[in-house]
PDB file of N, CA and C in Angstrom:
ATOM      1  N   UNK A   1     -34.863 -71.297  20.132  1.00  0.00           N
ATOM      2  CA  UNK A   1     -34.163 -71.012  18.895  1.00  0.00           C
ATOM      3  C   UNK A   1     -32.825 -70.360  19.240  1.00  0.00           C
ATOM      4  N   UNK A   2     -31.910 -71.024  18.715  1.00  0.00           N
ATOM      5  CA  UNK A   2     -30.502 -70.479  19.113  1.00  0.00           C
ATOM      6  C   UNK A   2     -30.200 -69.084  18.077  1.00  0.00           C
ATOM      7  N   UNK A   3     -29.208 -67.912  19.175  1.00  0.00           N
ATOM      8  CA  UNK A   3     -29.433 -66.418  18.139  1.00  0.00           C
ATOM      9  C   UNK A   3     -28.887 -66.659  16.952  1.00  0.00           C
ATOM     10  N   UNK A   4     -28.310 -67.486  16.200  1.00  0.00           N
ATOM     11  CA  UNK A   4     -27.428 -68.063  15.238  1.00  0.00           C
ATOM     12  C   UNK A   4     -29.051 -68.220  14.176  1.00  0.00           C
ATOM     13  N   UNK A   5     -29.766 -69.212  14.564  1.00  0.00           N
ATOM     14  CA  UNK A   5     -30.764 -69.351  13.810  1.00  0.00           C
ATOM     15  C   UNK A   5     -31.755 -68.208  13.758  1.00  0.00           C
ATOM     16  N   UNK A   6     -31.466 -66.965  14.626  1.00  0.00           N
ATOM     17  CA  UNK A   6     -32.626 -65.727  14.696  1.00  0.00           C
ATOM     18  C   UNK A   6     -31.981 -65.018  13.072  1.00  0.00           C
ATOM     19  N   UNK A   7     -30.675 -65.173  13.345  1.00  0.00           N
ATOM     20  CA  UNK A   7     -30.018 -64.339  11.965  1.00  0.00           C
ATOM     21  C   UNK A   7     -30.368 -65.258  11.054  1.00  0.00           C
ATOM     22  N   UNK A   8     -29.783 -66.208  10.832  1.00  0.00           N
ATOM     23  CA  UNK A   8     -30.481 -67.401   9.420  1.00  0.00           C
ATOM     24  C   UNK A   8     -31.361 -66.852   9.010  1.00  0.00           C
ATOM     25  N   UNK A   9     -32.399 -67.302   9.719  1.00  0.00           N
ATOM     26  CA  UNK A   9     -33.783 -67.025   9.726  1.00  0.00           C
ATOM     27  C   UNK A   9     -33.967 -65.218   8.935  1.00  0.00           C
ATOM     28  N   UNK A  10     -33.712 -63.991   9.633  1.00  0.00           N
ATOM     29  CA  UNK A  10     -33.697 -62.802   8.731  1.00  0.00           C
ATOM     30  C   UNK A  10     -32.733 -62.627   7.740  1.00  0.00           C
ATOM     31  N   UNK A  11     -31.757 -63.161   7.394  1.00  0.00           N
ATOM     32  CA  UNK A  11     -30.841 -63.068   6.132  1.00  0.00           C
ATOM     33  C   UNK A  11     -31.847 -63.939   4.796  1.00  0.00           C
ATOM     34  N   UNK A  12     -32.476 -65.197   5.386  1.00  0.00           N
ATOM     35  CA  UNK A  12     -33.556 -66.033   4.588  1.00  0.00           C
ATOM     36  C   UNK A  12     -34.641 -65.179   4.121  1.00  0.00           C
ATOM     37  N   UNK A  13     -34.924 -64.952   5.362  1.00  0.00           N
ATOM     38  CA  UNK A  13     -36.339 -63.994   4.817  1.00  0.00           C
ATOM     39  C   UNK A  13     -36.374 -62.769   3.715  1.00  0.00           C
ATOM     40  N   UNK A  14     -34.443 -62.356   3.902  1.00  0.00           N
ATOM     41  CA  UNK A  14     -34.286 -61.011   2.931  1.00  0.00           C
ATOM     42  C   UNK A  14     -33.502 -61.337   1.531  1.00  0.00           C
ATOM     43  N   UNK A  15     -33.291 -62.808   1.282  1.00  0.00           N
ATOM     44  CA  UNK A  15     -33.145 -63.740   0.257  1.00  0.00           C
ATOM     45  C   UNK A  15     -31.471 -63.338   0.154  1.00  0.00           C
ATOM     46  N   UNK A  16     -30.952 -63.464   1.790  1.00  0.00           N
ATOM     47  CA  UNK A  16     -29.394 -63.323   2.048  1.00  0.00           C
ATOM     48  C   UNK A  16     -28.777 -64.423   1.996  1.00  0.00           C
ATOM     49  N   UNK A  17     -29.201 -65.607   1.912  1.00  0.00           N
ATOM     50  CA  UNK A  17     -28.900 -66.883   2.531  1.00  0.00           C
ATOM     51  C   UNK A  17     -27.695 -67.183   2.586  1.00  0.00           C
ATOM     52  N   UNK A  18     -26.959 -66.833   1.311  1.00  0.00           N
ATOM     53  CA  UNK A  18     -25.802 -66.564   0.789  1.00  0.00           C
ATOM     54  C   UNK A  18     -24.738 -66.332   1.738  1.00  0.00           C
ATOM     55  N   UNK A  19     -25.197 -64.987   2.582  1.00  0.00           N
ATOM     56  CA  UNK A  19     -24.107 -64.342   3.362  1.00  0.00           C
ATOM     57  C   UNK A  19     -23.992 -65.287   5.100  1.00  0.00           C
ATOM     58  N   UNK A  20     -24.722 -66.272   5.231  1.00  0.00           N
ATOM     59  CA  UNK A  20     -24.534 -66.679   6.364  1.00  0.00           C
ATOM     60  C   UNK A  20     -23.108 -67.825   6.263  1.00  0.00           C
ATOM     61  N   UNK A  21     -22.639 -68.333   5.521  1.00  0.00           N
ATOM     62  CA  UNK A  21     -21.263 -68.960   5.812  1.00  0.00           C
ATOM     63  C   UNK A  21     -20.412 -67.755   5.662  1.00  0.00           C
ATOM     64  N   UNK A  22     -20.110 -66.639   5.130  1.00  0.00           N
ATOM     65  CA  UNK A  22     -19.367 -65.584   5.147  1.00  0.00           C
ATOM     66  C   UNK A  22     -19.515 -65.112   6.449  1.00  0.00           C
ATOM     67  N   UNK A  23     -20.330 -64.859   7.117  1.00  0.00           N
ATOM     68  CA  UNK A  23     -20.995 -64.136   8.405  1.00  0.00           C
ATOM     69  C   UNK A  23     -20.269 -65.391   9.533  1.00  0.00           C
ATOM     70  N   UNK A  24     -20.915 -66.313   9.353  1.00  0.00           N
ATOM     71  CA  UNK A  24     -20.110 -67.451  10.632  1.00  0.00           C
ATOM     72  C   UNK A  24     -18.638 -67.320  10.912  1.00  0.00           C
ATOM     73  N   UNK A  25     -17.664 -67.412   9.191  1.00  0.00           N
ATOM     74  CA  UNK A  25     -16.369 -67.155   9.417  1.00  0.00           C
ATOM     75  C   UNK A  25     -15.703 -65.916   9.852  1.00  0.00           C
ATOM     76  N   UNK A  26     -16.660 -64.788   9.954  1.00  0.00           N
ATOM     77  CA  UNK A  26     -16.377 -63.934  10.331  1.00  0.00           C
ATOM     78  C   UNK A  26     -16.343 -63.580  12.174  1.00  0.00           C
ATOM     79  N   UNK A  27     -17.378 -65.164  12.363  1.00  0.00           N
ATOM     80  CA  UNK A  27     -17.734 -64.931  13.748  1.00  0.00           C
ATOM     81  C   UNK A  27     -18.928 -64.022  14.066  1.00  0.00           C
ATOM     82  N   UNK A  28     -19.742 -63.809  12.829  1.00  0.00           N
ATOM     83  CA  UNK A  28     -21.069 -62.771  13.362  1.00  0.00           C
ATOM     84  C   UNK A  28     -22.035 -63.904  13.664  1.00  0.00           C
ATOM     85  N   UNK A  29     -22.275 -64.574  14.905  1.00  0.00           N
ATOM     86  CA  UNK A  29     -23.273 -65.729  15.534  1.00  0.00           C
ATOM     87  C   UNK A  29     -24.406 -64.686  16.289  1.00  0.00           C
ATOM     88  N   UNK A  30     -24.947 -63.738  16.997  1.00  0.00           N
ATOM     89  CA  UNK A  30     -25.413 -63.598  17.412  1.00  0.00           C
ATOM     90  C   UNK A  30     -26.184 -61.533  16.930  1.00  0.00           C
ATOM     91  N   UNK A  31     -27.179 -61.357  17.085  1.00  0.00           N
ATOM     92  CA  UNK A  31     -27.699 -60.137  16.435  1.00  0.00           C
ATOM     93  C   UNK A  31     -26.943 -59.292  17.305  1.00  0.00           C
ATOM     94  N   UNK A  32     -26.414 -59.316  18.099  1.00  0.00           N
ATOM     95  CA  UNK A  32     -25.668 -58.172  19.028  1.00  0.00           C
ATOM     96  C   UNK A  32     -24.125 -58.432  18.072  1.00  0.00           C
ATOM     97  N   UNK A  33     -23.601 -59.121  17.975  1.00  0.00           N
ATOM     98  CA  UNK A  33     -22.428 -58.728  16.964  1.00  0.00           C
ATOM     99  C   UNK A  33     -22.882 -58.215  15.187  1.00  0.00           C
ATOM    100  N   UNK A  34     -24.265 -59.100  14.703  1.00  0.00           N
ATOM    101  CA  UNK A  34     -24.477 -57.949  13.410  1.00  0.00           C
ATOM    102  C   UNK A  34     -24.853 -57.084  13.255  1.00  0.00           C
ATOM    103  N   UNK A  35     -25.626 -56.498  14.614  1.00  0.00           N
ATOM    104  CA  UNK A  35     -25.558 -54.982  14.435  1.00  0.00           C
ATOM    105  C   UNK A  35     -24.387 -53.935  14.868  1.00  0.00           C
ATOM    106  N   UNK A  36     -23.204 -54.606  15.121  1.00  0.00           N
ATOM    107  CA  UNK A  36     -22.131 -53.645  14.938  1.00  0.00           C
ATOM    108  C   UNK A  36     -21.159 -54.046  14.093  1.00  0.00           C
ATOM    109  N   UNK A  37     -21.757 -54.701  12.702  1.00  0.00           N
ATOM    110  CA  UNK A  37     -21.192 -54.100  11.825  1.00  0.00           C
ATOM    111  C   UNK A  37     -21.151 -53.174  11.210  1.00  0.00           C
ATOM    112  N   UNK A  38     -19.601 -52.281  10.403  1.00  0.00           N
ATOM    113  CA  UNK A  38     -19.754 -51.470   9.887  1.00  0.00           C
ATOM    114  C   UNK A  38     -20.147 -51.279   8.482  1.00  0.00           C
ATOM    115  N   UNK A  39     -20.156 -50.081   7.876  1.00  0.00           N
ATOM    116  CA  UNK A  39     -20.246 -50.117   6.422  1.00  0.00           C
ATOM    117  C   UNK A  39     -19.220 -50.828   5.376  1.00  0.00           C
ATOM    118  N   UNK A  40     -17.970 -50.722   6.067  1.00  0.00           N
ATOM    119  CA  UNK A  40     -17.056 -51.645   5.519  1.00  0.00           C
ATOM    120  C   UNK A  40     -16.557 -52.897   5.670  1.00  0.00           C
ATOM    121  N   UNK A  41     -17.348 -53.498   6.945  1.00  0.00           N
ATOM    122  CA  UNK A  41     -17.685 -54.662   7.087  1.00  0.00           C
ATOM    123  C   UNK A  41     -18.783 -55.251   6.142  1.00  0.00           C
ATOM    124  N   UNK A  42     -19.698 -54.441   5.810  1.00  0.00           N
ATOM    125  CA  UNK A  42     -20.954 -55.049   5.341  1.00  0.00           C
ATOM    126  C   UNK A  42     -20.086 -54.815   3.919  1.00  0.00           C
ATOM    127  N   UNK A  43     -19.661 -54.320   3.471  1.00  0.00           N
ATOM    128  CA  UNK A  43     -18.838 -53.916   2.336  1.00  0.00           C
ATOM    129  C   UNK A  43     -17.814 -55.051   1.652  1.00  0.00           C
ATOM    130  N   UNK A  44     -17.367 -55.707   2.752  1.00  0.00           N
ATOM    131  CA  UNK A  44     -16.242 -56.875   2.455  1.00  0.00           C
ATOM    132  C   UNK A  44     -17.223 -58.249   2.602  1.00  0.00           C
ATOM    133  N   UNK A  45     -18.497 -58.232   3.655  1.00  0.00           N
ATOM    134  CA  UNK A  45     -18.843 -59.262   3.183  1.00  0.00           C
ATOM    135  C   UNK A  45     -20.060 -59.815   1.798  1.00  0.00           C
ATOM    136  N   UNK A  46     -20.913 -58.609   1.271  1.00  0.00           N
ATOM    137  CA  UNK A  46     -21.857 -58.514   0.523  1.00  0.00           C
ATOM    138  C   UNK A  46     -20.636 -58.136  -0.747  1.00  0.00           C
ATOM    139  N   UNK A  47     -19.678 -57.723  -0.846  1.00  0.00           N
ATOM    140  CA  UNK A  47     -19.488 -57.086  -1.906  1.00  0.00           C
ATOM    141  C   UNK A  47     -20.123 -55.750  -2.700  1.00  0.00           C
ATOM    142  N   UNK A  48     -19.753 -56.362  -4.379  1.00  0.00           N
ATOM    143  CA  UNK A  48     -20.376 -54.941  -4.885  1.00  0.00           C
ATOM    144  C   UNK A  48     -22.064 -54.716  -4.849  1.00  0.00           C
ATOM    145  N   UNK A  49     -22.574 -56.110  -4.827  1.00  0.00           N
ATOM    146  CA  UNK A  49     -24.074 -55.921  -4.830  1.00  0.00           C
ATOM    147  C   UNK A  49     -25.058 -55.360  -3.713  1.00  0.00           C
ATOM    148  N   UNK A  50     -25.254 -53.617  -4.366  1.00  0.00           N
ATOM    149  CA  UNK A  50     -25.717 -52.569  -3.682  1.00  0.00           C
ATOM    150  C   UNK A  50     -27.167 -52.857  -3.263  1.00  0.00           C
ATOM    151  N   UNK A  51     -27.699 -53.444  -3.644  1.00  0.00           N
ATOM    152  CA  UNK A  51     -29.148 -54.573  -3.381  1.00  0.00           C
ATOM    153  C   UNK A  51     -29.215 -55.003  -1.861  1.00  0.00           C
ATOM    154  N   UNK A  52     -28.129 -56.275  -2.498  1.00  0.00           N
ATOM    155  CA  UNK A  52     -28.010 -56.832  -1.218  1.00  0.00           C
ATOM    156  C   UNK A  52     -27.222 -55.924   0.285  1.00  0.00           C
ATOM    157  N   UNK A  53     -26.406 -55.074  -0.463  1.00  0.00           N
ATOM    158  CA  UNK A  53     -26.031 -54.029   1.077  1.00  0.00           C
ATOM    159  C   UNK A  53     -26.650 -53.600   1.264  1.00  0.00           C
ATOM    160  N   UNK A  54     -27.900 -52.737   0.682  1.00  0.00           N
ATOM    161  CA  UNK A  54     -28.892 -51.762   1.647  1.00  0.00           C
ATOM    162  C   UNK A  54     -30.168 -52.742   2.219  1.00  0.00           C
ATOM    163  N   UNK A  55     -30.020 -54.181   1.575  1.00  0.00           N
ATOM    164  CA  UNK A  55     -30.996 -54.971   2.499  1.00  0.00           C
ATOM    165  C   UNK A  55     -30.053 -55.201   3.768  1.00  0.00           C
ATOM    166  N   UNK A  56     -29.170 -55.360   3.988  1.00  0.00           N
ATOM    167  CA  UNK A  56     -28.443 -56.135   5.150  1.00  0.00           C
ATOM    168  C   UNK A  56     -28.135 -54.775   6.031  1.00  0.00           C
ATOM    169  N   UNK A  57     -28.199 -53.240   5.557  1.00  0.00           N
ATOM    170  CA  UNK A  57     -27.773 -52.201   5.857  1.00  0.00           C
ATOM    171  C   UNK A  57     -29.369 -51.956   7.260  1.00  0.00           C
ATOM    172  N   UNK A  58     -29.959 -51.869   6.429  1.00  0.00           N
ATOM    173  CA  UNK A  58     -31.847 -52.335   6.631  1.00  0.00           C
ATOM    174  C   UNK A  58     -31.957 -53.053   8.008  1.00  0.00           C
ATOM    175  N   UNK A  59     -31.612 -54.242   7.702  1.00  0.00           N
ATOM    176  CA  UNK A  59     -31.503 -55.123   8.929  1.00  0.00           C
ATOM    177  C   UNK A  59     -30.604 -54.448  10.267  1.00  0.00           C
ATOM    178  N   UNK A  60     -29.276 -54.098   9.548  1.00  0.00           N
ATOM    179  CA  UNK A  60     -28.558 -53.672  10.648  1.00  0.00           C
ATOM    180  C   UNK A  60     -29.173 -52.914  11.881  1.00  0.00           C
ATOM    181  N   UNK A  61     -29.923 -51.622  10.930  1.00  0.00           N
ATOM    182  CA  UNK A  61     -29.977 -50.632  11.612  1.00  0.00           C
ATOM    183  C   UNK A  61     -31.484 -50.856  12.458  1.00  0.00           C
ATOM    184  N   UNK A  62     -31.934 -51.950  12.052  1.00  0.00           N
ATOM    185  CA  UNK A  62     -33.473 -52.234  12.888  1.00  0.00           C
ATOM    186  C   UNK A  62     -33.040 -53.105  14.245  1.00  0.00           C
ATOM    187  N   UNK A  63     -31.706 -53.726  13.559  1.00  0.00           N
ATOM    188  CA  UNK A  63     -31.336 -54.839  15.005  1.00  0.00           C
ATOM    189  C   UNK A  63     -30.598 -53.785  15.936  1.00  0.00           C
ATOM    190  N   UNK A  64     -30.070 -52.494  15.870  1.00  0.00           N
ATOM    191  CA  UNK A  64     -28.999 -51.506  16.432  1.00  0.00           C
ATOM    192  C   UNK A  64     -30.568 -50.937  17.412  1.00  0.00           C
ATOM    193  N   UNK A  65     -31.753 -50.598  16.272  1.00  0.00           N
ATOM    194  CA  UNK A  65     -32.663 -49.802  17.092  1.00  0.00           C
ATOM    195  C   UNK A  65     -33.365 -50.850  18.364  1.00  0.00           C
ATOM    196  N   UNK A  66     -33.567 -51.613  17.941  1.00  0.00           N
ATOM    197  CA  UNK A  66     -34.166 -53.009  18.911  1.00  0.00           C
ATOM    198  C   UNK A  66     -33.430 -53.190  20.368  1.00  0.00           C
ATOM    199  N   UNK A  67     -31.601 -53.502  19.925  1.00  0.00           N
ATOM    200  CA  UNK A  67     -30.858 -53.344  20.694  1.00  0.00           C
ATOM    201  C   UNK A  67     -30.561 -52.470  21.340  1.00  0.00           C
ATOM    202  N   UNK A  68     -30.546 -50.991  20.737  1.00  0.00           N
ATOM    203  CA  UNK A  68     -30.869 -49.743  22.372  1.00  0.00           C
ATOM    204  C   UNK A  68     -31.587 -49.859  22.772  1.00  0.00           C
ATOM    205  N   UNK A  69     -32.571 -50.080  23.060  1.00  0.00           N
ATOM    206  CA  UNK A  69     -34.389 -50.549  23.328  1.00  0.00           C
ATOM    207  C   UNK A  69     -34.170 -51.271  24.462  1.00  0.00           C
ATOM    208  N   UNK A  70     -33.147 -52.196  24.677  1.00  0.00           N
ATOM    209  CA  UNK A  70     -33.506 -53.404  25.266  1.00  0.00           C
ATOM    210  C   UNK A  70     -33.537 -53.123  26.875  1.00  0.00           C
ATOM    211  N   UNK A  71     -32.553 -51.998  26.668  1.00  0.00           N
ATOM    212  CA  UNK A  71     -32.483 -51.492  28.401  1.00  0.00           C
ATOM    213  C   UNK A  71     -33.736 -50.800  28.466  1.00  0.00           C
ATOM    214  N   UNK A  72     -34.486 -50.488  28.148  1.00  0.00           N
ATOM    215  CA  UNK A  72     -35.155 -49.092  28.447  1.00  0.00           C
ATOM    216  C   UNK A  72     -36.735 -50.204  28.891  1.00  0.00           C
ATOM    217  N   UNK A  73     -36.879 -51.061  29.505  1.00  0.00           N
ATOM    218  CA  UNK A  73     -38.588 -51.688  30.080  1.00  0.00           C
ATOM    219  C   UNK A  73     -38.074 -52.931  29.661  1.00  0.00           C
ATOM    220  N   UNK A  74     -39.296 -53.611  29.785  1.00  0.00           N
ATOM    221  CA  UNK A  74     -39.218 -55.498  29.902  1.00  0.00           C
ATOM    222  C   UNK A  74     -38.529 -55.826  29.113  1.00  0.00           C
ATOM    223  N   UNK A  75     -37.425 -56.476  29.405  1.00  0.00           N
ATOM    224  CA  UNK A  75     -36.379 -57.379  27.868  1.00  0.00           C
ATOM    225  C   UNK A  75     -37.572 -58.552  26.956  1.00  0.00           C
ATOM    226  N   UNK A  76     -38.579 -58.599  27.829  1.00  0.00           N
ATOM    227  CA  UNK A  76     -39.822 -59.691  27.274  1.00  0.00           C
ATOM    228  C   UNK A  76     -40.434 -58.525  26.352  1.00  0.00           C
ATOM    229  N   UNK A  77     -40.183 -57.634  25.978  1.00  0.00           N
ATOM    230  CA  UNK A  77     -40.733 -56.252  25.244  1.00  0.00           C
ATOM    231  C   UNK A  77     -39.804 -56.785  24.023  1.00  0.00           C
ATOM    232  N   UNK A  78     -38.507 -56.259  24.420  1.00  0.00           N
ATOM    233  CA  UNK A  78     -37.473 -56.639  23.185  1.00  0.00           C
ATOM    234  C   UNK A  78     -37.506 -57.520  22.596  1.00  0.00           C
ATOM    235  N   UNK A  79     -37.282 -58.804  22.877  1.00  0.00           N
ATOM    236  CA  UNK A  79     -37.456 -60.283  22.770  1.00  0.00           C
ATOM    237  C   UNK A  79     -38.871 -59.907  21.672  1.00  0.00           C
ATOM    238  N   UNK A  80     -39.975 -59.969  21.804  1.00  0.00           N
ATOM    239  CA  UNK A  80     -40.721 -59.935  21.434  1.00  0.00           C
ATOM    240  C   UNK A  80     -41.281 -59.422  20.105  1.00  0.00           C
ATOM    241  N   UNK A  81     -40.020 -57.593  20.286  1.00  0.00           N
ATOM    242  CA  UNK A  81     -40.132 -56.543  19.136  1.00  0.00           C
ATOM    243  C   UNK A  81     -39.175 -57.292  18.252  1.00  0.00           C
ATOM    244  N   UNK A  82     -38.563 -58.188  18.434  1.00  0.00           N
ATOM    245  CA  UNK A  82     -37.241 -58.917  17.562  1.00  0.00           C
ATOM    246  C   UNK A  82     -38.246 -59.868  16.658  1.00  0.00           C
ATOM    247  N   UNK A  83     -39.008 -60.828  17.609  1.00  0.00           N
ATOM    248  CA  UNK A  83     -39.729 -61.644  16.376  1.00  0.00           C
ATOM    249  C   UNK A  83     -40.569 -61.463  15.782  1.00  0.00           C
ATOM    250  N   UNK A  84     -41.252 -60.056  16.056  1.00  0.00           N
ATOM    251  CA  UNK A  84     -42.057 -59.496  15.427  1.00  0.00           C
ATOM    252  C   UNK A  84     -41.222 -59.180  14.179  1.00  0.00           C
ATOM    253  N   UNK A  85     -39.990 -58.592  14.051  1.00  0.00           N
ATOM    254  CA  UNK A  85     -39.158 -57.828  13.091  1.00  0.00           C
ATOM    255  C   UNK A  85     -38.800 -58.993  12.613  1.00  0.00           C
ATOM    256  N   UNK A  86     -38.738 -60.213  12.823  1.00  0.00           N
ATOM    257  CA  UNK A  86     -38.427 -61.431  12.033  1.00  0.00           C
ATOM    258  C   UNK A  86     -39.404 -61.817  11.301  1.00  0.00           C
ATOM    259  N   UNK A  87     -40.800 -62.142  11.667  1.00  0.00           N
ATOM    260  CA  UNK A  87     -41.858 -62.523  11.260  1.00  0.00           C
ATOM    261  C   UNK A  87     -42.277 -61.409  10.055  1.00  0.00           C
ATOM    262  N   UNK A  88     -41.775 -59.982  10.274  1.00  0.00           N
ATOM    263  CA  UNK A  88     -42.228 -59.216   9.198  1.00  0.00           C
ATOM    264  C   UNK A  88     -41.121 -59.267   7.870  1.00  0.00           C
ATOM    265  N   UNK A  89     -39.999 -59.498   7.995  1.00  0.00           N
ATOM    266  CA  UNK A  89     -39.148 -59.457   7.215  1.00  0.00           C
ATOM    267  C   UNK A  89     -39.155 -60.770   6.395  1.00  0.00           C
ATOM    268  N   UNK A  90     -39.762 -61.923   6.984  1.00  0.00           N
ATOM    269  CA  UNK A  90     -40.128 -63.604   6.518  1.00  0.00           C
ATOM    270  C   UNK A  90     -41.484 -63.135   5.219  1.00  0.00           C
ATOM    271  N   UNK A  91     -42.550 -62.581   5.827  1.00  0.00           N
ATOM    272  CA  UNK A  91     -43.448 -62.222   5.399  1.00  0.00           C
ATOM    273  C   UNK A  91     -43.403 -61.140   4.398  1.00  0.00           C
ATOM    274  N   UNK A  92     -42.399 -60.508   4.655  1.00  0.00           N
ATOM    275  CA  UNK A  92     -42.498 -58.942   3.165  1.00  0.00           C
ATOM    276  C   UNK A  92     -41.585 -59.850   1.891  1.00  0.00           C
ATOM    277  N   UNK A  93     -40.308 -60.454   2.843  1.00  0.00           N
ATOM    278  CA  UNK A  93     -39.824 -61.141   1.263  1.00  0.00           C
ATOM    279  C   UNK A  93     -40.646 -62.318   0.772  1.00  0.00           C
ATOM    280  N   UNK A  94     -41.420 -63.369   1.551  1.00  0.00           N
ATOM    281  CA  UNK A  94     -42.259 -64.416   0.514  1.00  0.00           C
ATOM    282  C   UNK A  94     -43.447 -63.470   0.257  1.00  0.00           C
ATOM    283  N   UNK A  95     -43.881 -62.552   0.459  1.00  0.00           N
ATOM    284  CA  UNK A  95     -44.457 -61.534  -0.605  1.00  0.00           C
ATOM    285  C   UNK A  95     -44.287 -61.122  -1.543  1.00  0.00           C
ATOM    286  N   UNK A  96     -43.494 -60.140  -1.547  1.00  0.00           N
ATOM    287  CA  UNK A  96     -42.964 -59.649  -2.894  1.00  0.00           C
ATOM    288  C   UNK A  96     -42.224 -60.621  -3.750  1.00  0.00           C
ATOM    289  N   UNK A  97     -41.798 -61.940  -3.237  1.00  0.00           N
ATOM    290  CA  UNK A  97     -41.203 -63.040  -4.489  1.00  0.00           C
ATOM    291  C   UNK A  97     -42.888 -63.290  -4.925  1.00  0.00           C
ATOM    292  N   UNK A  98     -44.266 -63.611  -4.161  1.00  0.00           N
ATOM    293  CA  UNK A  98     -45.217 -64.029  -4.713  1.00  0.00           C
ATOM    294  C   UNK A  98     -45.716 -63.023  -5.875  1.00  0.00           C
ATOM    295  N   UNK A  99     -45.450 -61.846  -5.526  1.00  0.00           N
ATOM    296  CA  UNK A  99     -45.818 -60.408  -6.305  1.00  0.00           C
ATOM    297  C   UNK A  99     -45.034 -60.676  -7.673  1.00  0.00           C
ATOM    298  N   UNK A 100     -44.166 -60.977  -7.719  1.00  0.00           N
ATOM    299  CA  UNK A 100     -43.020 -60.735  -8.908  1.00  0.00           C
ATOM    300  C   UNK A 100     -43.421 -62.194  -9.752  1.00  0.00           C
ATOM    301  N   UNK A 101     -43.184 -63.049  -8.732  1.00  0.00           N
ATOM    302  CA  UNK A 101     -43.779 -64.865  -9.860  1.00  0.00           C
ATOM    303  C   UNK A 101     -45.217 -64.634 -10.712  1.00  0.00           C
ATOM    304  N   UNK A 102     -46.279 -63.620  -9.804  1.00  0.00           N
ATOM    305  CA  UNK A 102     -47.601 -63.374 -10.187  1.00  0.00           C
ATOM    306  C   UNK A 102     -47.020 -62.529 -11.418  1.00  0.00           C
ATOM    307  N   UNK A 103     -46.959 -61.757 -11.159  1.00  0.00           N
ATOM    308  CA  UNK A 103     -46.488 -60.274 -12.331  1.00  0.00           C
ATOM    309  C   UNK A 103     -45.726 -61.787 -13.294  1.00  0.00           C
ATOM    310  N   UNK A 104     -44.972 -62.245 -13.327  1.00  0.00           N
ATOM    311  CA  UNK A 104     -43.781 -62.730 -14.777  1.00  0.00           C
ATOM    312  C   UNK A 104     -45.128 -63.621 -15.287  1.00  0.00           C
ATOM    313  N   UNK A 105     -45.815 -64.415 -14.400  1.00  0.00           N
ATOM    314  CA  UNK A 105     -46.899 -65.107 -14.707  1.00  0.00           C
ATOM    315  C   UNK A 105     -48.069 -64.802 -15.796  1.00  0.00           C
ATOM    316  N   UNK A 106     -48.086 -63.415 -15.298  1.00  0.00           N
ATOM    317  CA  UNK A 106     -49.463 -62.780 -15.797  1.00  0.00           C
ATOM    318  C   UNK A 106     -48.842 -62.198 -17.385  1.00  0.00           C
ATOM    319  N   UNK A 107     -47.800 -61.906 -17.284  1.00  0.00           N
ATOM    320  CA  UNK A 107     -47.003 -61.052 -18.311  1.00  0.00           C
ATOM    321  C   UNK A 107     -46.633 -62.331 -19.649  1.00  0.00           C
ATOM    322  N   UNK A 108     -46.225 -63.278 -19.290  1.00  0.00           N
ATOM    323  CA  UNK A 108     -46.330 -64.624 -19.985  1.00  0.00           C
ATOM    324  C   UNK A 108     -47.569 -64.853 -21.270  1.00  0.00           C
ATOM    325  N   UNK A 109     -48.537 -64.281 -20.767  1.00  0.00           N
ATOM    326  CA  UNK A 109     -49.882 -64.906 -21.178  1.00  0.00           C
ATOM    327  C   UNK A 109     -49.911 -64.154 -22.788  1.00  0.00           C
TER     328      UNK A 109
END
């Protein structure tokens, strides 16, 4: 999986999808350049929607913690703690969209 598709992939999962042609033209291809974005980076590319910045804020700061990590024992450690943090972030947002369709569902009746 190319790192281009590791980000896809968690901007998807956090229902960012949106921000990945903004993110390319910016040149953010790889999780080592989106976690050094700043607040006013994340600011110019999310805009005013405070939602979507503290989800992408979220991400940042899990890909920043991952990424000091990486020196410190097996990079097959890191690698690993990354798709774990992908697989959970895939899994909490088609959750809570199932939570919310259930809830409008049930509320319908």
């Amino acid at each position: 999986m190319s790192k281009m598709k590791y980000i896809d992939s968690w901007l998807s999962g956090l229902g960012l999808q949106y921000l990945i042609p903004k993110l390319q033209a910016s040149n953010v291809t790889t999780p080592k350049r989106l976690a050094q974005l700043s607040a006013k980076d994340i600011y110019e590319v999310v805009g005013d929607n405070e939602e979507d910045r503290r989800k992408i804020s979220f991400l940042i700061q899990r890909l920043q913690k991952i990424l000091s990590s990486k020196g410190e024992g097996d990079k097959n450690h890191s690698f690993t703690h990354s798709l774990t943090f992908l697989v959970y972030i895939s899994l909490t947002h088609s959750l809570t969209l199932f939570h919310s369709r259930t809830h409008r569902w049930n509320s319908d009746d």
